[in-house]
Structures are given as structure tokens and as C-alpha cells.
PDB file of N, CA and C in Angstrom:
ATOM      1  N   UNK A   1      26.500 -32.485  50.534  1.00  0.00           N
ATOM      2  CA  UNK A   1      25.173 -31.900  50.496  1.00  0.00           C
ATOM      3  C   UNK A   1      24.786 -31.628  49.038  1.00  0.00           C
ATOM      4  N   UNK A   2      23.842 -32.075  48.722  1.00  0.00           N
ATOM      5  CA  UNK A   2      22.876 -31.616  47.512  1.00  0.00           C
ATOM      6  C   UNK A   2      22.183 -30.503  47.315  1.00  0.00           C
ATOM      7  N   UNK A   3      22.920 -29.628  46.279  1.00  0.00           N
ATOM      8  CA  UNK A   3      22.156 -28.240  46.160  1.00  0.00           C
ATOM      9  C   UNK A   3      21.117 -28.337  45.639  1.00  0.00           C
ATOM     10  N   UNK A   4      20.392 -29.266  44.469  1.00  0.00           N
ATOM     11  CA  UNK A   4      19.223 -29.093  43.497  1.00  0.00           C
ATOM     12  C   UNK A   4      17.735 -29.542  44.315  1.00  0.00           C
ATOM     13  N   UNK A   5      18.702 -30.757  46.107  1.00  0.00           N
ATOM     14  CA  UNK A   5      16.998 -30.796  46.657  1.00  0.00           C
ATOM     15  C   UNK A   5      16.618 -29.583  47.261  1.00  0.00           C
ATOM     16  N   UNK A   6      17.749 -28.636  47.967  1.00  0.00           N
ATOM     17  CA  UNK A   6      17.176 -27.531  48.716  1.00  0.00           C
ATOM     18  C   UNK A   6      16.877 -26.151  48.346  1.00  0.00           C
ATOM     19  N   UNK A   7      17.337 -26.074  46.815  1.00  0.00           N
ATOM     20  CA  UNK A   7      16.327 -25.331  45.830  1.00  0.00           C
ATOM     21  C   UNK A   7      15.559 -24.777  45.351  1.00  0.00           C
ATOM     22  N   UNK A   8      14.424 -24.085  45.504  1.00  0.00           N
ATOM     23  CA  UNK A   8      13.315 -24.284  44.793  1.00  0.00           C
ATOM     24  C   UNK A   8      13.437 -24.344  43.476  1.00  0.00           C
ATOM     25  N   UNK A   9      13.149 -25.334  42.979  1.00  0.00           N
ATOM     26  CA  UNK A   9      13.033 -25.164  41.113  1.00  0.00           C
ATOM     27  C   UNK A   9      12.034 -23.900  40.009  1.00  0.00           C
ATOM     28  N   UNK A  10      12.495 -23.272  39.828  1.00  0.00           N
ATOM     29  CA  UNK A  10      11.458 -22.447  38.922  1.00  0.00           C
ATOM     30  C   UNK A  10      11.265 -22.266  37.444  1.00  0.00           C
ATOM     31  N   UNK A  11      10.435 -22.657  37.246  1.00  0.00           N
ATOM     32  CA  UNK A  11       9.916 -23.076  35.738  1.00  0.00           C
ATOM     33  C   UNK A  11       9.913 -21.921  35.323  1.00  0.00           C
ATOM     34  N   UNK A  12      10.138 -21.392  33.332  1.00  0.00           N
ATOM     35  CA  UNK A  12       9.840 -20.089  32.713  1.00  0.00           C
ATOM     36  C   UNK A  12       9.114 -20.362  31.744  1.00  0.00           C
ATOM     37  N   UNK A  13       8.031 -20.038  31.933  1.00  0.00           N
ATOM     38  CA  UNK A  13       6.738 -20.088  30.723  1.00  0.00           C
ATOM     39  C   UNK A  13       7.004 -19.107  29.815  1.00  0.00           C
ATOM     40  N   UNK A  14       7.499 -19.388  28.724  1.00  0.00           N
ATOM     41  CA  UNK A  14       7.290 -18.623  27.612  1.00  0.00           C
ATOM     42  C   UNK A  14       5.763 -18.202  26.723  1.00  0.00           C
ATOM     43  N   UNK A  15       5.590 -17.513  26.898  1.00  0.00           N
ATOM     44  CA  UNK A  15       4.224 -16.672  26.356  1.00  0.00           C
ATOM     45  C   UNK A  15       3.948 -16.331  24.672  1.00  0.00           C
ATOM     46  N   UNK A  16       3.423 -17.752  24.006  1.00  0.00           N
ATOM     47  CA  UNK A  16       3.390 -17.318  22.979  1.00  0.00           C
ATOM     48  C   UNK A  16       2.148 -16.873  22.017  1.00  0.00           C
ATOM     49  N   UNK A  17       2.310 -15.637  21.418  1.00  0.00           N
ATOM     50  CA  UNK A  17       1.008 -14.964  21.171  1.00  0.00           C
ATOM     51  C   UNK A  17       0.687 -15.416  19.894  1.00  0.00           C
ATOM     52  N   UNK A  18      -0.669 -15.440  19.512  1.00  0.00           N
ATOM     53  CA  UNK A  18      -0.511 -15.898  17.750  1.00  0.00           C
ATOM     54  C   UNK A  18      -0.716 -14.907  17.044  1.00  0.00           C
ATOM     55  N   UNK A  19       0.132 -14.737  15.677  1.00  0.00           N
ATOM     56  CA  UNK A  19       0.165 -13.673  14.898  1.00  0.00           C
ATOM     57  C   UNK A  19      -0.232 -12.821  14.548  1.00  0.00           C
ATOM     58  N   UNK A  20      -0.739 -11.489  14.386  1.00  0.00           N
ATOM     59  CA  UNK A  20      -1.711 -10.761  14.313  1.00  0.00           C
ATOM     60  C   UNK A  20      -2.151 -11.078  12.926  1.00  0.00           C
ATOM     61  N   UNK A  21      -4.020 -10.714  12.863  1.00  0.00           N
ATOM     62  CA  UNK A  21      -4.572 -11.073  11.500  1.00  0.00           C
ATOM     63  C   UNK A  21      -4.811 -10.427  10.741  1.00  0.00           C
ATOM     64  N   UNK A  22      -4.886  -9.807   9.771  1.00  0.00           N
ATOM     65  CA  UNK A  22      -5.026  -8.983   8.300  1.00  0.00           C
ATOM     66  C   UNK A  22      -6.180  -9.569   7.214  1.00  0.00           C
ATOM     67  N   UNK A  23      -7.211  -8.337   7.256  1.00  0.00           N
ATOM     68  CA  UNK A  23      -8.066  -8.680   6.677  1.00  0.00           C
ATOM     69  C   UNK A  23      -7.523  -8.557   4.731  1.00  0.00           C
ATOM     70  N   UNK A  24      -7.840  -8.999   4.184  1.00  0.00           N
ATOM     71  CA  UNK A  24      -8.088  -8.232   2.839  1.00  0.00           C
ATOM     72  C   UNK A  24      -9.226  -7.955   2.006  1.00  0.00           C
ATOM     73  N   UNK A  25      -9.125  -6.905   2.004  1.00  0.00           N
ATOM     74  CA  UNK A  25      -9.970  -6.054   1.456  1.00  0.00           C
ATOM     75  C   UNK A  25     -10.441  -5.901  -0.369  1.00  0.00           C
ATOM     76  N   UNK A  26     -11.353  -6.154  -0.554  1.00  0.00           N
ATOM     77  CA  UNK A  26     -11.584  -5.682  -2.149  1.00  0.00           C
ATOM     78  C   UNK A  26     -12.063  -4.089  -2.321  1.00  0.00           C
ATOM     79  N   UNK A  27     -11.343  -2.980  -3.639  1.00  0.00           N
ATOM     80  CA  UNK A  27     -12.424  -1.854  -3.213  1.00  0.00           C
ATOM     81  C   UNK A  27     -12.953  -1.961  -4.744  1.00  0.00           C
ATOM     82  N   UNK A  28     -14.125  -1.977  -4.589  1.00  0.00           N
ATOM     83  CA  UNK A  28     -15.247  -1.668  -5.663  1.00  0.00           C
ATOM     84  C   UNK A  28     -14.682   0.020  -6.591  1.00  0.00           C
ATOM     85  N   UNK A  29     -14.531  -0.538  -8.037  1.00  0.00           N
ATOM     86  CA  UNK A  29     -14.274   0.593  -9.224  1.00  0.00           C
ATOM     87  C   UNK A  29     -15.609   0.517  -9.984  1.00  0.00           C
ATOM     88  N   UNK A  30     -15.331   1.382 -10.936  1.00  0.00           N
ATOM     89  CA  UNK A  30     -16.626   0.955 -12.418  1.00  0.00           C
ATOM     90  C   UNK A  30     -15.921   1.121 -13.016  1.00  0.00           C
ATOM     91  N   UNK A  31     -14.560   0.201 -13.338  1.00  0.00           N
ATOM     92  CA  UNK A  31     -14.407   0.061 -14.698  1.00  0.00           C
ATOM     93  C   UNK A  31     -14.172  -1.237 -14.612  1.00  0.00           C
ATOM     94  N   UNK A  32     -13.373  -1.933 -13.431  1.00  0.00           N
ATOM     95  CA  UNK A  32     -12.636  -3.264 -13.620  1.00  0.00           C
ATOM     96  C   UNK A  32     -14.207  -4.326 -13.845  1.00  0.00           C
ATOM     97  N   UNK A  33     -13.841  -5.391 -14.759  1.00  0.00           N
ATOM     98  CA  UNK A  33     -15.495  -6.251 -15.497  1.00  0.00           C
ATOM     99  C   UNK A  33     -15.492  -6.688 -14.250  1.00  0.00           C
ATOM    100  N   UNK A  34     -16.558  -7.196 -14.155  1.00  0.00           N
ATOM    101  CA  UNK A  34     -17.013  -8.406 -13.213  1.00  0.00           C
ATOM    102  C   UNK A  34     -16.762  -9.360 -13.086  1.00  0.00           C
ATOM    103  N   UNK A  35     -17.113  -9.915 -14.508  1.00  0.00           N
ATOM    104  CA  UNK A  35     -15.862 -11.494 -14.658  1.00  0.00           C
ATOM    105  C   UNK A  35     -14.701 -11.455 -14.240  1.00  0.00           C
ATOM    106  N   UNK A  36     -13.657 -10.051 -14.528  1.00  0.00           N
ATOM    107  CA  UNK A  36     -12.578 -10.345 -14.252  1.00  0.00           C
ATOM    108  C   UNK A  36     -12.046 -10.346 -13.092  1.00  0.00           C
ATOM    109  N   UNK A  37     -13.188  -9.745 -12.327  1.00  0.00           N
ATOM    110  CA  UNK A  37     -12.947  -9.907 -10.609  1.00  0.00           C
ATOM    111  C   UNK A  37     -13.484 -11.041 -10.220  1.00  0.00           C
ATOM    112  N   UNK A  38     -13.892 -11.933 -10.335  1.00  0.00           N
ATOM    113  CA  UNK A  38     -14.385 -12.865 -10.137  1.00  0.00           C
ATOM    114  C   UNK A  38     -13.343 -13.683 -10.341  1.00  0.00           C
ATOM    115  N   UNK A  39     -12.534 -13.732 -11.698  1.00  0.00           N
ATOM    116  CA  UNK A  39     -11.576 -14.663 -11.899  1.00  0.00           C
ATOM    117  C   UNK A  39     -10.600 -14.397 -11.411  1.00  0.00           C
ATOM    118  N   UNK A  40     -10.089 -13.244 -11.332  1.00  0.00           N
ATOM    119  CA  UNK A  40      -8.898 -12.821  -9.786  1.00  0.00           C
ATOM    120  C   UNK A  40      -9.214 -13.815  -8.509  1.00  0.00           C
ATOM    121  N   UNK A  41     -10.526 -13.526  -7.986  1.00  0.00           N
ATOM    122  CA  UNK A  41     -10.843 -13.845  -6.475  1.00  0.00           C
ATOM    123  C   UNK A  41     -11.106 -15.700  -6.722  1.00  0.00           C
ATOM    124  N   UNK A  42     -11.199 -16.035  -7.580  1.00  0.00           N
ATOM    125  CA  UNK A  42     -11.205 -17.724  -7.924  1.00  0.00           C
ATOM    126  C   UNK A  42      -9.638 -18.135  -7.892  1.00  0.00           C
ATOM    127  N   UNK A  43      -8.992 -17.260  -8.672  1.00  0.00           N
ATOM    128  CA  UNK A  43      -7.387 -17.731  -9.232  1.00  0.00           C
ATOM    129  C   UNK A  43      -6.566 -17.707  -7.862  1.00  0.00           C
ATOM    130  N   UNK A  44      -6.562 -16.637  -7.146  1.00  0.00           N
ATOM    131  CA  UNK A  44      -5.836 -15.769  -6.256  1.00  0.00           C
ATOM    132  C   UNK A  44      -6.263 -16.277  -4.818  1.00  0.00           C
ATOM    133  N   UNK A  45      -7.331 -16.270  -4.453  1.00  0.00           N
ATOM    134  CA  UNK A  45      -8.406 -16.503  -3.298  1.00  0.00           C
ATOM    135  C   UNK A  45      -8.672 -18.003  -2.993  1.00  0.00           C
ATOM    136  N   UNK A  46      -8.478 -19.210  -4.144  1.00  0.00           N
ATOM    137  CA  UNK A  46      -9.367 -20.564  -4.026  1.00  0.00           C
ATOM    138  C   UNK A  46     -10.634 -20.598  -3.451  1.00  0.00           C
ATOM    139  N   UNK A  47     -11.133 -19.552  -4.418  1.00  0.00           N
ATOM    140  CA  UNK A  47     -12.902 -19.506  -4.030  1.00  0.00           C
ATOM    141  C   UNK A  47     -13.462 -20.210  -5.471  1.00  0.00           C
ATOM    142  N   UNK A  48     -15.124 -20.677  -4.775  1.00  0.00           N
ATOM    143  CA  UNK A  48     -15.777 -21.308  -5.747  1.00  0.00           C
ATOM    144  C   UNK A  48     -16.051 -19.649  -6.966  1.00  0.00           C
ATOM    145  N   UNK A  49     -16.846 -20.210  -7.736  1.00  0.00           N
ATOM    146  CA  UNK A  49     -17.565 -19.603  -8.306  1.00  0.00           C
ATOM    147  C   UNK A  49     -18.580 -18.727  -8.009  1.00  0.00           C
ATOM    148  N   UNK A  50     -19.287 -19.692  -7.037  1.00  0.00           N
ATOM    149  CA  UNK A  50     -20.307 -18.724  -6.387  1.00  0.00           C
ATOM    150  C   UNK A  50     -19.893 -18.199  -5.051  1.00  0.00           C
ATOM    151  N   UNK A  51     -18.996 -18.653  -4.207  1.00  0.00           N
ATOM    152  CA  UNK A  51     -17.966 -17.602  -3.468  1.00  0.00           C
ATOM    153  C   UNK A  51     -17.271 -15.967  -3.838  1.00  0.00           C
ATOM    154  N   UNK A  52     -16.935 -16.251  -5.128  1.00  0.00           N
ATOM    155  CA  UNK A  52     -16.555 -15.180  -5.820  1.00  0.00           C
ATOM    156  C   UNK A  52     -17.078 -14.286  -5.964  1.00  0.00           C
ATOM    157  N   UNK A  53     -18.615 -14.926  -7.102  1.00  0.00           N
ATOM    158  CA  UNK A  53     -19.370 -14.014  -7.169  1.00  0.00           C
ATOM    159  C   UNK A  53     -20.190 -13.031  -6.129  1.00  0.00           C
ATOM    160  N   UNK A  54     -20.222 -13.716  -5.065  1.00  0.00           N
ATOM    161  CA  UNK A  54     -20.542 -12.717  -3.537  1.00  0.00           C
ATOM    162  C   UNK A  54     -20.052 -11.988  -3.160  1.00  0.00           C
ATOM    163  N   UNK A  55     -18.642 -12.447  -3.164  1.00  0.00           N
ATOM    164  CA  UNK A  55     -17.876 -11.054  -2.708  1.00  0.00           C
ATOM    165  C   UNK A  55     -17.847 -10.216  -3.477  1.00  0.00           C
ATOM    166  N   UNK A  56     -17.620 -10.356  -5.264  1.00  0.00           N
ATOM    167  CA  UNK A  56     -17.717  -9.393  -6.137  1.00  0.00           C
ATOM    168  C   UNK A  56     -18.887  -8.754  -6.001  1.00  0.00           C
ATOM    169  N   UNK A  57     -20.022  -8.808  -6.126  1.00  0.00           N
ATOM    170  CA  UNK A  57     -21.605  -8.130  -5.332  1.00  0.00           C
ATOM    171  C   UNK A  57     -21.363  -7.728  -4.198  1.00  0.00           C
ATOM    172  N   UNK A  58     -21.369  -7.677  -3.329  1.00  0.00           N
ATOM    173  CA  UNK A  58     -21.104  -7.541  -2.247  1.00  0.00           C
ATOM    174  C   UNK A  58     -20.047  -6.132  -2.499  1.00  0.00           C
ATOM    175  N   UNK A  59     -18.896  -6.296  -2.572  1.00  0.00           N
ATOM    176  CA  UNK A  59     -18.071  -5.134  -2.897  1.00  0.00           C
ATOM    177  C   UNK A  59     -18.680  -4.005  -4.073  1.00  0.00           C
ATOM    178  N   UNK A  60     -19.543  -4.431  -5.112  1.00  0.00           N
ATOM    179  CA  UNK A  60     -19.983  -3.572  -5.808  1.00  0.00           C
ATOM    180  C   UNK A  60     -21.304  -2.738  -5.689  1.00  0.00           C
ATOM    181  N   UNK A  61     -22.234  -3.527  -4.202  1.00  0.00           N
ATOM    182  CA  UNK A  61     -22.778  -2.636  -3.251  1.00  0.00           C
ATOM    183  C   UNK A  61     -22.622  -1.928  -2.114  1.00  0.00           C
ATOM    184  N   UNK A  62     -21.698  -2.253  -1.930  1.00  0.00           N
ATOM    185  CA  UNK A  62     -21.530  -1.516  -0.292  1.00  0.00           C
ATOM    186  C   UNK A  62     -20.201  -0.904  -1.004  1.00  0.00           C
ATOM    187  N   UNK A  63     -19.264  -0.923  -1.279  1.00  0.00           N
ATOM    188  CA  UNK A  63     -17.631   0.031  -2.040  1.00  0.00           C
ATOM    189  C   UNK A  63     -16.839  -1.195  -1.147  1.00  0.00           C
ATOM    190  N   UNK A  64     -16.683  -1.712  -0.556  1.00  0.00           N
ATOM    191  CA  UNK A  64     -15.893  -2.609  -0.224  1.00  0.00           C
ATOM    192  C   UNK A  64     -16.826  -3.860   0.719  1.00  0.00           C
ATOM    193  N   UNK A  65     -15.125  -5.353   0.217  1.00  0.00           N
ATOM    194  CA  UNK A  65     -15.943  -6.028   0.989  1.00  0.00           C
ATOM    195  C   UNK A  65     -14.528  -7.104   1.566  1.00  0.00           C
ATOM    196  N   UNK A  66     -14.439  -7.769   2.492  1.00  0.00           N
ATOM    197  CA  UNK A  66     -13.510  -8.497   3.257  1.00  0.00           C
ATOM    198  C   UNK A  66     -13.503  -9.814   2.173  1.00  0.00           C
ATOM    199  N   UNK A  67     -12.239  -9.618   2.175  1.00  0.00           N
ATOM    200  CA  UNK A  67     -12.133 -11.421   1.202  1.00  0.00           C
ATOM    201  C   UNK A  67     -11.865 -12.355   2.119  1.00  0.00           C
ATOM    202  N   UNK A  68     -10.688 -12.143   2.797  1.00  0.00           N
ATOM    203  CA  UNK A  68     -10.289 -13.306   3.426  1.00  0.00           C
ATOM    204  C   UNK A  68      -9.541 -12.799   4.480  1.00  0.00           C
ATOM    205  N   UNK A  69      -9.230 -13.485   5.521  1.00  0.00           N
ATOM    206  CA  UNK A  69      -8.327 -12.784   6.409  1.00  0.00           C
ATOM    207  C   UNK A  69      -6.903 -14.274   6.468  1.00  0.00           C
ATOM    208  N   UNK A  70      -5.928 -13.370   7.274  1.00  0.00           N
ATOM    209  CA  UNK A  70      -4.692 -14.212   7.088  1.00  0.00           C
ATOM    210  C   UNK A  70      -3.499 -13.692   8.167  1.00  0.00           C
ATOM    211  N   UNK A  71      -2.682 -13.869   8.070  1.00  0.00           N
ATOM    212  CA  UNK A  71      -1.715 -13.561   8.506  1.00  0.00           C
ATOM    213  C   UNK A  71      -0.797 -12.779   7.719  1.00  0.00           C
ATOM    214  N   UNK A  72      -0.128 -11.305   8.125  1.00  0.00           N
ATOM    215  CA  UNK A  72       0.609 -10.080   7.458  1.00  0.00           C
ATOM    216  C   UNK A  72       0.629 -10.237   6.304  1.00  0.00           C
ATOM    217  N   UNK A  73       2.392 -11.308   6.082  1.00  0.00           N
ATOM    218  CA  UNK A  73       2.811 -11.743   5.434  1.00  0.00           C
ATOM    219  C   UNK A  73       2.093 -12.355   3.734  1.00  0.00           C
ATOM    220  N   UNK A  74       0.901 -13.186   4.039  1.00  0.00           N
ATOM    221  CA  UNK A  74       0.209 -13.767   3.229  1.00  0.00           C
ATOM    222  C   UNK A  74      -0.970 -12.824   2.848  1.00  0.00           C
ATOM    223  N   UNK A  75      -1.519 -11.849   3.699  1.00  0.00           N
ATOM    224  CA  UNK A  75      -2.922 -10.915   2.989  1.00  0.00           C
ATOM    225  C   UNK A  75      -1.807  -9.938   2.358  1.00  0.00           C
ATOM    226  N   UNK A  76      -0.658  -9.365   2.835  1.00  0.00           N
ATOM    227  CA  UNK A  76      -0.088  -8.474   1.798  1.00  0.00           C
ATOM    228  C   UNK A  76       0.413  -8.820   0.646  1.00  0.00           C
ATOM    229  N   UNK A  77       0.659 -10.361   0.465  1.00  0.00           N
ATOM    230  CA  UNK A  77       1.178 -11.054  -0.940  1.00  0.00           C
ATOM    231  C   UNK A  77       0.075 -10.592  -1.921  1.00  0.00           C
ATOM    232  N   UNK A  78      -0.892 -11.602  -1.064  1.00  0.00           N
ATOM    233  CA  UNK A  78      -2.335 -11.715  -1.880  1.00  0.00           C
ATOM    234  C   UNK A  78      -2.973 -10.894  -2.502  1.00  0.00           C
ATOM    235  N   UNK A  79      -2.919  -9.585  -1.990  1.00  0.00           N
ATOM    236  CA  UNK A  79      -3.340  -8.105  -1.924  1.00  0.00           C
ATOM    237  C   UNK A  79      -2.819  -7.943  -3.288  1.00  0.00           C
ATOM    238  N   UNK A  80      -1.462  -7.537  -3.112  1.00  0.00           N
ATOM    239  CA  UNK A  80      -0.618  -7.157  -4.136  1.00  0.00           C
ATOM    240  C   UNK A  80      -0.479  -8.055  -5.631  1.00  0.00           C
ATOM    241  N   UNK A  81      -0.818  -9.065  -5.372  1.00  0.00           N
ATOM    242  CA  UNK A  81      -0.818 -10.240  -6.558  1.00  0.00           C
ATOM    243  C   UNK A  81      -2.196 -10.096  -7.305  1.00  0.00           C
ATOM    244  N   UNK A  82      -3.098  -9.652  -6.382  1.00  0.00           N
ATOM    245  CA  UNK A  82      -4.059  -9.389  -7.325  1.00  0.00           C
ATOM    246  C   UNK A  82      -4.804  -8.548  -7.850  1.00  0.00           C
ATOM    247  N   UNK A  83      -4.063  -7.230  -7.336  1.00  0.00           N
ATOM    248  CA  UNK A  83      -4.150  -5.824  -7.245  1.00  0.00           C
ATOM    249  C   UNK A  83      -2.953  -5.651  -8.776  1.00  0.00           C
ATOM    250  N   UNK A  84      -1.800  -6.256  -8.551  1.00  0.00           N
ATOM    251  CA  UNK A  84      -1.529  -6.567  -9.709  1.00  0.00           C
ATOM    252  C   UNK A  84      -1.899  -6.698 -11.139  1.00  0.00           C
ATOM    253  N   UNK A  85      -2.675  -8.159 -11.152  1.00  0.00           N
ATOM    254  CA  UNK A  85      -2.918  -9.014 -12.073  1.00  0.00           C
ATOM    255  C   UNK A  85      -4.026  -8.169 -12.806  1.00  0.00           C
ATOM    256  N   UNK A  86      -4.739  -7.069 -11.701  1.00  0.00           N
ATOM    257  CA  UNK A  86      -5.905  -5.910 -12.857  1.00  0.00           C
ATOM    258  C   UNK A  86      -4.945  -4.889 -13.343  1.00  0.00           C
ATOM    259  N   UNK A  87      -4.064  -4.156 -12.497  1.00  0.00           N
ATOM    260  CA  UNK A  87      -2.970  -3.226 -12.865  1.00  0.00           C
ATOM    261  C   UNK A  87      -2.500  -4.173 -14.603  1.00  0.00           C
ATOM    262  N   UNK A  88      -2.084  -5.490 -14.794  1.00  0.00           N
ATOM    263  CA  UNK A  88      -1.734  -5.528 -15.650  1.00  0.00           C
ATOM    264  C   UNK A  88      -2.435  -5.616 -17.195  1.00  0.00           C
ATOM    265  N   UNK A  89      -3.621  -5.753 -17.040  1.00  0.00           N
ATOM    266  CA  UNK A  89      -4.821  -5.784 -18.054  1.00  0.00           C
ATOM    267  C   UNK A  89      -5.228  -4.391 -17.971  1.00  0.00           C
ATOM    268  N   UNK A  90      -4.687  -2.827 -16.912  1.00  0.00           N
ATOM    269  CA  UNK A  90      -4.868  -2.213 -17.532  1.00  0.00           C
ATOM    270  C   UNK A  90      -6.354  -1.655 -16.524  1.00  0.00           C
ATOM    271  N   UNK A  91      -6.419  -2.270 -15.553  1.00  0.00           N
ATOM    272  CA  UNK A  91      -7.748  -1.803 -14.538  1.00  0.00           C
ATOM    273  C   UNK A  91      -7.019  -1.403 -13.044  1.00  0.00           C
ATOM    274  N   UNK A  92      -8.272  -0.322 -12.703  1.00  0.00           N
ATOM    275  CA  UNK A  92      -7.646  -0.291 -11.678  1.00  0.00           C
ATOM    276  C   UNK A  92      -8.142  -1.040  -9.992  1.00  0.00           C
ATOM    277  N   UNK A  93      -8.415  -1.805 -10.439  1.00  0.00           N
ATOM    278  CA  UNK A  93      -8.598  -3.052  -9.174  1.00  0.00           C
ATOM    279  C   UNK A  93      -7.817  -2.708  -8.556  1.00  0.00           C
ATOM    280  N   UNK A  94      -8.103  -2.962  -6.802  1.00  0.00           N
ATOM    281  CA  UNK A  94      -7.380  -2.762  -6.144  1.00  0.00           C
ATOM    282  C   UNK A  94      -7.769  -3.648  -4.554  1.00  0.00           C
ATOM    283  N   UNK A  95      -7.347  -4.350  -4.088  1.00  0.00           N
ATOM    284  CA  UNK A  95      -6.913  -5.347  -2.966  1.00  0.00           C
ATOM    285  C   UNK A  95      -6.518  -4.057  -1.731  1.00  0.00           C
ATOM    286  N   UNK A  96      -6.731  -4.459  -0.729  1.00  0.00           N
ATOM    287  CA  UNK A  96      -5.883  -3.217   0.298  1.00  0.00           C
ATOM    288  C   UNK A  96      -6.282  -4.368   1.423  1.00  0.00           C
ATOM    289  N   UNK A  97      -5.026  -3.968   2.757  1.00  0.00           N
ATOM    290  CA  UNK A  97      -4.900  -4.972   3.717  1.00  0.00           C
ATOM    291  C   UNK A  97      -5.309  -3.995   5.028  1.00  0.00           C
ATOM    292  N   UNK A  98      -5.917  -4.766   6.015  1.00  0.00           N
ATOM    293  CA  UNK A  98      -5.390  -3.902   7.622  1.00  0.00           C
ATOM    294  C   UNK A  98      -5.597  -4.781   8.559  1.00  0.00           C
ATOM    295  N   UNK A  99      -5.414  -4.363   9.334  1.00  0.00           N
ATOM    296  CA  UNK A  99      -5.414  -5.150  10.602  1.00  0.00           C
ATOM    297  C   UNK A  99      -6.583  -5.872  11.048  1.00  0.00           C
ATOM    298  N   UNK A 100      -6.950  -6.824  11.220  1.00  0.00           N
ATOM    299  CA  UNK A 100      -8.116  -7.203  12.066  1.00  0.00           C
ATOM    300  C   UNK A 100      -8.382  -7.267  13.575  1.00  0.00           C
ATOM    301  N   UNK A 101      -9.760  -6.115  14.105  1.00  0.00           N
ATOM    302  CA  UNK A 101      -9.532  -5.695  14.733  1.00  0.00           C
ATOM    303  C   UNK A 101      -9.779  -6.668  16.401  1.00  0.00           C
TER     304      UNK A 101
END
């Protein structure tokens, strides 16, 4: 006798969720230049020029503005790399991450 015809076979679907997303955030100072946020969010971001410059406006009217969203891992690099790169010229630029909701 054959056990596998009288059987029922039962399949296990594994359930896979996709990663949660992380916005990043720019917050608007008055000291860090304009240019130099601009050239952060070009260098850091692979935004145009005039990409840049929107979000830099944008963040310097409203106090913040969403750059990009991503996955944990990559908006907290990003964050920090270019939250950095003003920390090191001496500004206090600042990148911040959260959840997207």
C-alpha cells in the first residue's frame, strides 16, 4: 500500500512581507548655505540640480521636507552621511529618519 496517494498533501505558504520604509528627512537651520545643501542632496541623494534645489526650498519654508524614502538600513546610512558631511564643514545640517507611515 502507498502512503503518499492516501494522504492529503499540504502545501506551507510562506508569507513574505516587504521591508518596512523610512522616510528621510531634511531639517531646515539658518546657518547651513544653500549651496551647500544642495550639494549634499546632489552628492548624497543622486538628485538633479533642480531636484535639489526643491527640496532645499521646500525645507527652508515649511522647517522640514522628505528627501527620499528607502529601506532602514539605507535612509539611516544616508541620513548620517550627510548629516555628517555639514557636521564636518562645521554646520549644523541635519538629515533625521522615521518610519513611513
Amino acid at each position: 500500500m502507498n502512503d503518499a496517494v492516501t494522504k492529503p498533501k499540504t502545501r506551507v505558504r510562506t508569507k513574505v512581507e516587504r521591508p518596512r520604509l523610512y522616510k528621510v528627512i531634511l531639517v531646515n537651520d539658518d546657518f547651513t548655505p544653500r549651496d551647500f545643501v544642495v550639494m549634499i542632496l546632489k552628492a548624497e541623494f543622486r538628485m538633479t540640480e533642480d531636484e535639489a534645489y526643491k527640496v532645499m526650498i521646500t525645507a527652508h519654508k515649511l522647517g522640514v521636507c522628505v528627501v527620499a524614502v528607502f529601506t532602514r538600513d539605507v535612509a539611516e546610512t544616508k541620513a548620517t552621511r550627510a548629516t555628517d558631511a555639514g557636521r564636518a564643514k562645521g554646520y549644523p545640517l541635519l538629515f533625521t529618519t522615521e518610519p513611513e507611515e
